[in-house]
C-alpha atoms as a PDB file:
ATOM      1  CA  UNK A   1      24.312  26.123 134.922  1.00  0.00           C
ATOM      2  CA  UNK A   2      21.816  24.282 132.481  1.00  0.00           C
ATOM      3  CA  UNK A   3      21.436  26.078 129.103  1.00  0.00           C
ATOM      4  CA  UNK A   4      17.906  27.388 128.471  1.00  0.00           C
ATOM      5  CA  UNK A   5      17.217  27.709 124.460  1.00  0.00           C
ATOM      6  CA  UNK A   6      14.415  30.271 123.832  1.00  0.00           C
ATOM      7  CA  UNK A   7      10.849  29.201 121.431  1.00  0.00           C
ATOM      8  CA  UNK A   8       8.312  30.881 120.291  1.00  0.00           C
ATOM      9  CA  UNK A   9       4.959  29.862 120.573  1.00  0.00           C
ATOM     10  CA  UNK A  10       1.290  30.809 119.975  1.00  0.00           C
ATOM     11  CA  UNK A  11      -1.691  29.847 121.817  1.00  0.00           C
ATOM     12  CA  UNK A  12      -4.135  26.937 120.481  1.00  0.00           C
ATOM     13  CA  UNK A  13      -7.425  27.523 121.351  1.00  0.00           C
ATOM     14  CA  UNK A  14      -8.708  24.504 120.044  1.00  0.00           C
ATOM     15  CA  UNK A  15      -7.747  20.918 121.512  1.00  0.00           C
ATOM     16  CA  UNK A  16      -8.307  17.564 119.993  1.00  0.00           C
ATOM     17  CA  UNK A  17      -6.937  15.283 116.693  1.00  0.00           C
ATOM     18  CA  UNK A  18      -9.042  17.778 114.378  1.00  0.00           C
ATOM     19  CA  UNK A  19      -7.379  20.764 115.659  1.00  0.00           C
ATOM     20  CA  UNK A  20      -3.788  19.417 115.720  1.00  0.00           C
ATOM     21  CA  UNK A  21      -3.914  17.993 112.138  1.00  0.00           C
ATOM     22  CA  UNK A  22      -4.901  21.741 110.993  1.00  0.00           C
ATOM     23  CA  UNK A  23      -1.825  22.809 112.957  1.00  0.00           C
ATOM     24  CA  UNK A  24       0.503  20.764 111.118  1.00  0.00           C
ATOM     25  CA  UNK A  25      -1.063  21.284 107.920  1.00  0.00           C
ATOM     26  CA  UNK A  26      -0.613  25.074 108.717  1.00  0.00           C
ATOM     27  CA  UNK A  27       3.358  23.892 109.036  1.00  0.00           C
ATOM     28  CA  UNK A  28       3.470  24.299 113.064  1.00  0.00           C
ATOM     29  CA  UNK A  29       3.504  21.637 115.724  1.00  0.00           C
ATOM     30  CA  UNK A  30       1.199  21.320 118.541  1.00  0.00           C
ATOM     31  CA  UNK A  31       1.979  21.133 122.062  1.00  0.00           C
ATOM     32  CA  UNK A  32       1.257  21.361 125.589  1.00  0.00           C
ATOM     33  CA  UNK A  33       2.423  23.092 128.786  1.00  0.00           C
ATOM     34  CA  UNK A  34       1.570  21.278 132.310  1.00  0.00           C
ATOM     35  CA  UNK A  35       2.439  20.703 135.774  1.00  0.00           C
ATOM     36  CA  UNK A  36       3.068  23.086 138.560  1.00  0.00           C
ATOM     37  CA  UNK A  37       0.180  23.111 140.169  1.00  0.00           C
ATOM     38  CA  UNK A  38      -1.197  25.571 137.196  1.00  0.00           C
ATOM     39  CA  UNK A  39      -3.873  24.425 134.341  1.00  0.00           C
ATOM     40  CA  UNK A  40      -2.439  22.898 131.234  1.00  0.00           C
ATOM     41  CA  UNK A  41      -1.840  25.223 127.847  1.00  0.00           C
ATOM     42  CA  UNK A  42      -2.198  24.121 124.119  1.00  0.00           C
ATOM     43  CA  UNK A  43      -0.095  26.124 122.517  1.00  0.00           C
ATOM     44  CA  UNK A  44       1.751  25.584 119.141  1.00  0.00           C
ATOM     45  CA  UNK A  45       5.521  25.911 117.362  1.00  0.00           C
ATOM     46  CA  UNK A  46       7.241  26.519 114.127  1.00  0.00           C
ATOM     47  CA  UNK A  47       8.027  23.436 112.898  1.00  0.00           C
ATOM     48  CA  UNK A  48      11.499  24.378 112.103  1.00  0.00           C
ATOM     49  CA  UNK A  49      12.305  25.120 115.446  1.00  0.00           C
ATOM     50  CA  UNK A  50      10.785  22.006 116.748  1.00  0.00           C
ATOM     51  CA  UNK A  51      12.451  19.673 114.483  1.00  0.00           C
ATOM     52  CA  UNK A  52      15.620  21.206 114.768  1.00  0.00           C
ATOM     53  CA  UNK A  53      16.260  21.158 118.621  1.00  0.00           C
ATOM     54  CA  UNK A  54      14.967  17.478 118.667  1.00  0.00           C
ATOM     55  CA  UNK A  55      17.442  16.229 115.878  1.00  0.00           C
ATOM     56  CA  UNK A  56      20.397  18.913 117.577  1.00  0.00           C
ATOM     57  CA  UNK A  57      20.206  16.026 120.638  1.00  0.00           C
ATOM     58  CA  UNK A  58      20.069  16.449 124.274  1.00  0.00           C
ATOM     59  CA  UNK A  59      16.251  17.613 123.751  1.00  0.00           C
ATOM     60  CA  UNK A  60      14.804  15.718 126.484  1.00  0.00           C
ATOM     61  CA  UNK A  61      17.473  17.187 129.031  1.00  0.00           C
ATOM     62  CA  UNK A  62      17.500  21.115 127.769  1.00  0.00           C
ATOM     63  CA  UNK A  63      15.134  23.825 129.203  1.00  0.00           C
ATOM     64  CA  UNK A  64      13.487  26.251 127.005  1.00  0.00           C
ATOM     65  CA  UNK A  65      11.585  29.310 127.608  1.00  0.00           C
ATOM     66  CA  UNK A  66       8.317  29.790 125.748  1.00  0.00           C
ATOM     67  CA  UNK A  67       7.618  33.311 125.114  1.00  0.00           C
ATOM     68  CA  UNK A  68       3.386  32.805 124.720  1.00  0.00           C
ATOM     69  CA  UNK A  69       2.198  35.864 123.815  1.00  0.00           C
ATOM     70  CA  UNK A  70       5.043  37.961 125.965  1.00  0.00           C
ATOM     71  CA  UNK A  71       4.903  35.718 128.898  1.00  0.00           C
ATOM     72  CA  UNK A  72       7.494  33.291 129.353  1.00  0.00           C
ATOM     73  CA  UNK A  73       7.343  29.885 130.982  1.00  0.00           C
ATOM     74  CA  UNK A  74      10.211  27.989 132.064  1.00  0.00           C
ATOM     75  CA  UNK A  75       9.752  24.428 130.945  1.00  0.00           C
ATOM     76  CA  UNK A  76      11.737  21.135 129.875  1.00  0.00           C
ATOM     77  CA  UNK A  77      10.374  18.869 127.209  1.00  0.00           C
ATOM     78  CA  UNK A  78       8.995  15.321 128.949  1.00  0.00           C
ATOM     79  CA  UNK A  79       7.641  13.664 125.880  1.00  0.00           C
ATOM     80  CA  UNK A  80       7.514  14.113 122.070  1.00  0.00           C
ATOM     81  CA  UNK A  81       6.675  11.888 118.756  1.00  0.00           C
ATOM     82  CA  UNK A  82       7.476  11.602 115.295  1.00  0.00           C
ATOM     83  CA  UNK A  83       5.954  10.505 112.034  1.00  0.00           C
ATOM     84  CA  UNK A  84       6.750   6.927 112.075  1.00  0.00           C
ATOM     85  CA  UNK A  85       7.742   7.283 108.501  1.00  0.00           C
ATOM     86  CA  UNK A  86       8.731  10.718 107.157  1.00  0.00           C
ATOM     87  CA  UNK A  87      10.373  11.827 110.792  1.00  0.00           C
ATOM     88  CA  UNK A  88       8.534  15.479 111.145  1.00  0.00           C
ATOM     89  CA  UNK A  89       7.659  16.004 114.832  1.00  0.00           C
ATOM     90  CA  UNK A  90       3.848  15.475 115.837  1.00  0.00           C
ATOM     91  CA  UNK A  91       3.267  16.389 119.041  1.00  0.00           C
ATOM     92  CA  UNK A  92       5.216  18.017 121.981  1.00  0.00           C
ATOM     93  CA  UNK A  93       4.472  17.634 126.269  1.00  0.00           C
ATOM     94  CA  UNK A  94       6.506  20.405 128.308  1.00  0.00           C
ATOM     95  CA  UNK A  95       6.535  20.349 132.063  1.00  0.00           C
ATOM     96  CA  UNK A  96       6.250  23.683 133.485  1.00  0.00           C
ATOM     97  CA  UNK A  97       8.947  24.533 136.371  1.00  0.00           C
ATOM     98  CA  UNK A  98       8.215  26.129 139.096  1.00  0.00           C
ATOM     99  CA  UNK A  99      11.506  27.765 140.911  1.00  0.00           C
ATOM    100  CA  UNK A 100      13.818  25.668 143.062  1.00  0.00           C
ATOM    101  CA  UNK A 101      12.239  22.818 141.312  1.00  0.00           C
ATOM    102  CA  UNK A 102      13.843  19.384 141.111  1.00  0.00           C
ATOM    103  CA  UNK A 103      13.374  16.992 138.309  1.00  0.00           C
ATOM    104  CA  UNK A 104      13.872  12.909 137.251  1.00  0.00           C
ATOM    105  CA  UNK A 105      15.781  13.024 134.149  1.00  0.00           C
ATOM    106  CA  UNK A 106      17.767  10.312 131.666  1.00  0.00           C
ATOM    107  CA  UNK A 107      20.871  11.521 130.859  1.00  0.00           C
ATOM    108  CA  UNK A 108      23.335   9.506 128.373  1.00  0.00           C
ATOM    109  CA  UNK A 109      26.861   8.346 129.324  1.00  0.00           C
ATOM    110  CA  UNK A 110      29.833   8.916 127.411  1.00  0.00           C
ATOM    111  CA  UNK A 111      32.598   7.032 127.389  1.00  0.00           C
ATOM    112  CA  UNK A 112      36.340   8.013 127.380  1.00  0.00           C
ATOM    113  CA  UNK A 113      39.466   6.394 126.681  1.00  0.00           C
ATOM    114  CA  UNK A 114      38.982   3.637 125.624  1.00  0.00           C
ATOM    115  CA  UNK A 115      41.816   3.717 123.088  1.00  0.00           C
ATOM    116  CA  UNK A 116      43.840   3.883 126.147  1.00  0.00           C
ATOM    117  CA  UNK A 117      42.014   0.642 128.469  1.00  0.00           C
ATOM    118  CA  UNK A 118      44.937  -2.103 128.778  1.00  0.00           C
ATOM    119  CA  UNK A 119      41.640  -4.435 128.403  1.00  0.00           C
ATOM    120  CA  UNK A 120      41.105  -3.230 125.104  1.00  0.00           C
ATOM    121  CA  UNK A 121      44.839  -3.553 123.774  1.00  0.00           C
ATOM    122  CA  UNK A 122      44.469  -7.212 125.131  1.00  0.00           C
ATOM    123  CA  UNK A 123      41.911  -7.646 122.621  1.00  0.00           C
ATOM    124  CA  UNK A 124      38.881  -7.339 125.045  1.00  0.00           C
ATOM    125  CA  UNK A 125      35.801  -4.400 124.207  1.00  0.00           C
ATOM    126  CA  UNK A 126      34.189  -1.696 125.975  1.00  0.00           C
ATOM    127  CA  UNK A 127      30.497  -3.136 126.832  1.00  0.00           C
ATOM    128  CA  UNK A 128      28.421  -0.276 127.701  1.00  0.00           C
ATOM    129  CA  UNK A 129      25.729  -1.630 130.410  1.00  0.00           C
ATOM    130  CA  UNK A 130      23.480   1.506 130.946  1.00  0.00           C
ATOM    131  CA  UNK A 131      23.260   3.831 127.876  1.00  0.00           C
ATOM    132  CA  UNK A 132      21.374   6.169 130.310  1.00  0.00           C
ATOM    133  CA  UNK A 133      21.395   7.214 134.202  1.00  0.00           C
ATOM    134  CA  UNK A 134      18.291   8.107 135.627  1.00  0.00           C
ATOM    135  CA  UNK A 135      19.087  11.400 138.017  1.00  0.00           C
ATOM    136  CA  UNK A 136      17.447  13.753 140.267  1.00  0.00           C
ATOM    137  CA  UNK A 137      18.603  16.808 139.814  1.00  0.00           C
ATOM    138  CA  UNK A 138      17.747  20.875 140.390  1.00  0.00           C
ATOM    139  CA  UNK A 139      16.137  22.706 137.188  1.00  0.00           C
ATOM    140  CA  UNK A 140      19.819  25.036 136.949  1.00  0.00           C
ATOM    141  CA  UNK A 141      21.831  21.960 137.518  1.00  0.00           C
ATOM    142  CA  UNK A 142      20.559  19.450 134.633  1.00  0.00           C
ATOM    143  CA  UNK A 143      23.547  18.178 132.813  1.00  0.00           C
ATOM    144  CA  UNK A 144      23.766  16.954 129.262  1.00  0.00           C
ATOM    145  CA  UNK A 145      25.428  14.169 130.039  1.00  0.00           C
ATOM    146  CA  UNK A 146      27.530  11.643 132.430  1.00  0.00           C
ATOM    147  CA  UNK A 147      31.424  11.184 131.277  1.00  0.00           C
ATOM    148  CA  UNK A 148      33.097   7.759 132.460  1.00  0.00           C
ATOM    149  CA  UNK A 149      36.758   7.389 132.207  1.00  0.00           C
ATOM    150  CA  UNK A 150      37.878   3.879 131.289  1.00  0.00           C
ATOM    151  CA  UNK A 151      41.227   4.224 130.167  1.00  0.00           C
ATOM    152  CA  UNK A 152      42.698   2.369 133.263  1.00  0.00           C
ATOM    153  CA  UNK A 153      39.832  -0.838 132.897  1.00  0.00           C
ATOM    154  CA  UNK A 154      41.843  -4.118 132.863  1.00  0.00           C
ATOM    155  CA  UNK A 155      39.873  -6.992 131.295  1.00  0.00           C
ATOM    156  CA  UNK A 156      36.703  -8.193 133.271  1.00  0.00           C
ATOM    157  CA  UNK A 157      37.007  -4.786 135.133  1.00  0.00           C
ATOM    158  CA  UNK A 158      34.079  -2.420 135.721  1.00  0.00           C
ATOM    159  CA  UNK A 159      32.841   0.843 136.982  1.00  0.00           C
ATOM    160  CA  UNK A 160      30.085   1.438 138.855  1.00  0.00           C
ATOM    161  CA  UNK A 161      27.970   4.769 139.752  1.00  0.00           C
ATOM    162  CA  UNK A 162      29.564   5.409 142.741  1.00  0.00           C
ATOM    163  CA  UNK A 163      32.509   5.411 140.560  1.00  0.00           C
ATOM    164  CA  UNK A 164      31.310   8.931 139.040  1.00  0.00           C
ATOM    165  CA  UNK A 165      31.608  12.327 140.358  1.00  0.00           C
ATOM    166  CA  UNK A 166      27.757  14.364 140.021  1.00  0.00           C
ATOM    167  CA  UNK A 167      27.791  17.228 139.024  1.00  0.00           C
ATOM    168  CA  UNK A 168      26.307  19.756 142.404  1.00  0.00           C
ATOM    169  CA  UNK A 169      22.715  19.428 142.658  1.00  0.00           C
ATOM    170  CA  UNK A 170      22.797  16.088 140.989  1.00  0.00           C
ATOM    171  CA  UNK A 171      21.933  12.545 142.935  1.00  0.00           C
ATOM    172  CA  UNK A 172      21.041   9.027 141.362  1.00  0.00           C
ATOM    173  CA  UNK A 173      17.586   8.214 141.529  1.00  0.00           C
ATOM    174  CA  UNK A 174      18.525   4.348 142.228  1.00  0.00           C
ATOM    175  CA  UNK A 175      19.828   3.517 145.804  1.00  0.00           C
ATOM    176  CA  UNK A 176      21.909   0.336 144.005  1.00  0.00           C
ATOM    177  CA  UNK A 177      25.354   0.660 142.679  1.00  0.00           C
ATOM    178  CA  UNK A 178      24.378   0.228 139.176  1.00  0.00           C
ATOM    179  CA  UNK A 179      27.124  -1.095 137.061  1.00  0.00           C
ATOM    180  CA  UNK A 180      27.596   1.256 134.118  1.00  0.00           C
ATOM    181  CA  UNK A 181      30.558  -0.268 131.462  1.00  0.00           C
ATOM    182  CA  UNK A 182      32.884  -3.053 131.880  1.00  0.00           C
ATOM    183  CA  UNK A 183      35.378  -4.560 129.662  1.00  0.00           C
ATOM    184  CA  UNK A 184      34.554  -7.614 128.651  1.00  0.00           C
ATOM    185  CA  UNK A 185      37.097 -10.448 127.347  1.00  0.00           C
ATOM    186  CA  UNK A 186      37.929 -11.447 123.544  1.00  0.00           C
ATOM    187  CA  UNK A 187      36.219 -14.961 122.469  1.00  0.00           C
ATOM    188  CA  UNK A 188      38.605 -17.809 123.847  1.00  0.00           C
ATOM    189  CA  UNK A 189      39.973 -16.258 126.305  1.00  0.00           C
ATOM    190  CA  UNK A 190      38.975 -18.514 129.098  1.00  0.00           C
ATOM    191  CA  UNK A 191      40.458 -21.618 126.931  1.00  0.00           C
ATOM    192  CA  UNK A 192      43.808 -19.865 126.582  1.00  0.00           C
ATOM    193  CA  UNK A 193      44.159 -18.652 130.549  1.00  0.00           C
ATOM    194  CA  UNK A 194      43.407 -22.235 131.369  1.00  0.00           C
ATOM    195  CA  UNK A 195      46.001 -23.599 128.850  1.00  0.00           C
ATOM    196  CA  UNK A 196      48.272 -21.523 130.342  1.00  0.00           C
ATOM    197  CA  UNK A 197      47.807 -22.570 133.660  1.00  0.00           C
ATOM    198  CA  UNK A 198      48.227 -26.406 132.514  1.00  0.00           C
ATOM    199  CA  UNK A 199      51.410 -25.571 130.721  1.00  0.00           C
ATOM    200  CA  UNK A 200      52.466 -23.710 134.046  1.00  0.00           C
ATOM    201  CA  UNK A 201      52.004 -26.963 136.436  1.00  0.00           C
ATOM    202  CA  UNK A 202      55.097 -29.066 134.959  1.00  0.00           C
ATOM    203  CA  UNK A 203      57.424 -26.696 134.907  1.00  0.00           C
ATOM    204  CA  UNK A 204      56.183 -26.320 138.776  1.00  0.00           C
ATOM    205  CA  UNK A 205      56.645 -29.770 139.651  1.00  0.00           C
ATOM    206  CA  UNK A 206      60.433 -29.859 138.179  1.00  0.00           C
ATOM    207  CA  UNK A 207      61.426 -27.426 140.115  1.00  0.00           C
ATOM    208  CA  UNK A 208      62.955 -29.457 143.414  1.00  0.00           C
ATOM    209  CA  UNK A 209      64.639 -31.654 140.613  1.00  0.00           C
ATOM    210  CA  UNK A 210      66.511 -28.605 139.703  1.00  0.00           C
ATOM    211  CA  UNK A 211      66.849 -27.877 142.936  1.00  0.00           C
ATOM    212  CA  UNK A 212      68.716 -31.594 144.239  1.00  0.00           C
ATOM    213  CA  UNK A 213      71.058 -31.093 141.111  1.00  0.00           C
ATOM    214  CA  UNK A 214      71.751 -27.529 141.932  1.00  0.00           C
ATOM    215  CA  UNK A 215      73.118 -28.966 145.777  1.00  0.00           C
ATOM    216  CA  UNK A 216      75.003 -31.730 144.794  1.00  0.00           C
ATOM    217  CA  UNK A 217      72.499 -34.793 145.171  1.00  0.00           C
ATOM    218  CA  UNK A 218      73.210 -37.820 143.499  1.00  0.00           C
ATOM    219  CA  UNK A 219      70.520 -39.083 141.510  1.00  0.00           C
ATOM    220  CA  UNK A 220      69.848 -43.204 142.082  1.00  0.00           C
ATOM    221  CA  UNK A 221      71.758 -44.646 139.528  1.00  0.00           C
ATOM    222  CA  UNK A 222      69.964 -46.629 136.993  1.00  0.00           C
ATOM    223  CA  UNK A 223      69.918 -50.358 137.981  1.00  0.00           C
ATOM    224  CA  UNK A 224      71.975 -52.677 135.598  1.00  0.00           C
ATOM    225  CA  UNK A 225      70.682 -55.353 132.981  1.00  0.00           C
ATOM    226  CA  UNK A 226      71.116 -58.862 134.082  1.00  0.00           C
ATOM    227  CA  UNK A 227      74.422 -60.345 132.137  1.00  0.00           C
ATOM    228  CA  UNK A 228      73.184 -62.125 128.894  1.00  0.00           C
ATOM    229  CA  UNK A 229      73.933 -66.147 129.560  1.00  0.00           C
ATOM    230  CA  UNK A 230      76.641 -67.535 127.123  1.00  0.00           C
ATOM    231  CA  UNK A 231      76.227 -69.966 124.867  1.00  0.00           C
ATOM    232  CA  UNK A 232      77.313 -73.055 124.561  1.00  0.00           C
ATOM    233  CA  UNK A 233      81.371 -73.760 122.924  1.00  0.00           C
ATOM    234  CA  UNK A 234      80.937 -74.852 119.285  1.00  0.00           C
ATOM    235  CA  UNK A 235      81.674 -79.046 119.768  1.00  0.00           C
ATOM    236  CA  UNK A 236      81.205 -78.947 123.556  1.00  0.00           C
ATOM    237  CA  UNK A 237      78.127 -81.691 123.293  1.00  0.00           C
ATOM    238  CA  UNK A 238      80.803 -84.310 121.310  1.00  0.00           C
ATOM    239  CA  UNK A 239      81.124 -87.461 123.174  1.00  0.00           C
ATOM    240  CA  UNK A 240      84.954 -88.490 123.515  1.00  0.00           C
END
């Protein structure tokens, strides 16, 4: 079950850039309520309760109920932006949710075990591919995020999406088997796994040597030097 967080909000009569700078001079954020078939609603919200469910995380993936004026509407936030420079929220866009809805959402990944990856203790690292996965899910079933287990990775390994079990209600929007995190290889490791195979290839060829020895073959002996011609006796060249 998704967790619904509750706001308060009051109605803004008024639309425009004139309207919504007098709404955050007043210390309250504007916003608006849409979809469902229904016309959209300005409305506006305490700026402390705006800026603290953004900053808390998971806003874009948490449904809220805005009590306006004693009605509530069942909504998730689609859009929002900041002060480029001091960080206070500007503005707010809420889809409205009708029931038995179904909604596109970006949900982050978190990764697990990676302390535990026989990659990693080979020296290689955890190279997350998709920060995100883009889901279709029901308005109850929304989750806050997607765990990945990669505590049995080997080096060049990877998982995949189909590698992960949805929560019910949940599908991928993507029909490809998007690769999520793989463990990539320390720096120099292709130089030192082909070293290792050269090294490897010697020892593979003296292996029948070994072998001959092992049975009792005689190895060819070594042919001899030619005998070294003598010289001459001392006085032999005397005529008598």
């Amino acid at each position: 079950m998704a967790t619904v967080k509750e706001l308060k909000a009051t109605a803004r009569p008024k639309a425009g850039k004139g309207a919504a700078r007098a709404e955050r001079r007043a210390g309250r954020v504007p916003a608006v309520i849409y979809g469902d078939n229904k016309p959209p609603l300005t409305i506006s919200l305490g700026d402390k309760d705006v800026r603290q469910n953004i900053f808390a995380g998971h806003f874009l993936t948490t449904l809220f109920n805005i009590d306006l004026d004693g009605q509530k509407h069942r909504v998730i936030p689609r859009d929002y932006s900041l002060d480029p420079v001091k960080d206070f929220p500007l503005h707010v866009d809420f889809l409205r949710l009708g029931e038995g809805a179904t909604i596109r959402v970006s949900v982050p990944l978190h990764v697990n075990g990676a302390e535990l990856s026989p990659g990693v203790k080979r020296g290689g690292t955890v190279n997350i591919v998709n920060h995100t996965v883009e889901l279709e899910a029901d308005v109850e079933h929304i989750p806050q995020f997607i765990e990945v287990d990669v505590s049995q990775l080997e080096i060049n390994n990877s998982l995949h999406l189909s590698d992960v079990v949805l929560p019910k209600g949940v599908k991928p929007v993507s029909r490809d088997d998007v690769t999520l995190v793989t463990v990539v290889p320390p720096s120099g490791y292709g130089e030192e796994a082909k070293s290792g195979a050269e090294g490897a290839a010697p020892a593979a060829g003296a292996a029948p040597a070994a072998g001959a020895a092992a049975s009792g073959a005689k190895a060819p002996a070594a042919a001899k030097a030619p005998a070294a011609a003598k010289a001459p006796a001392a006085g032999g060249d005397k005529k008598k």
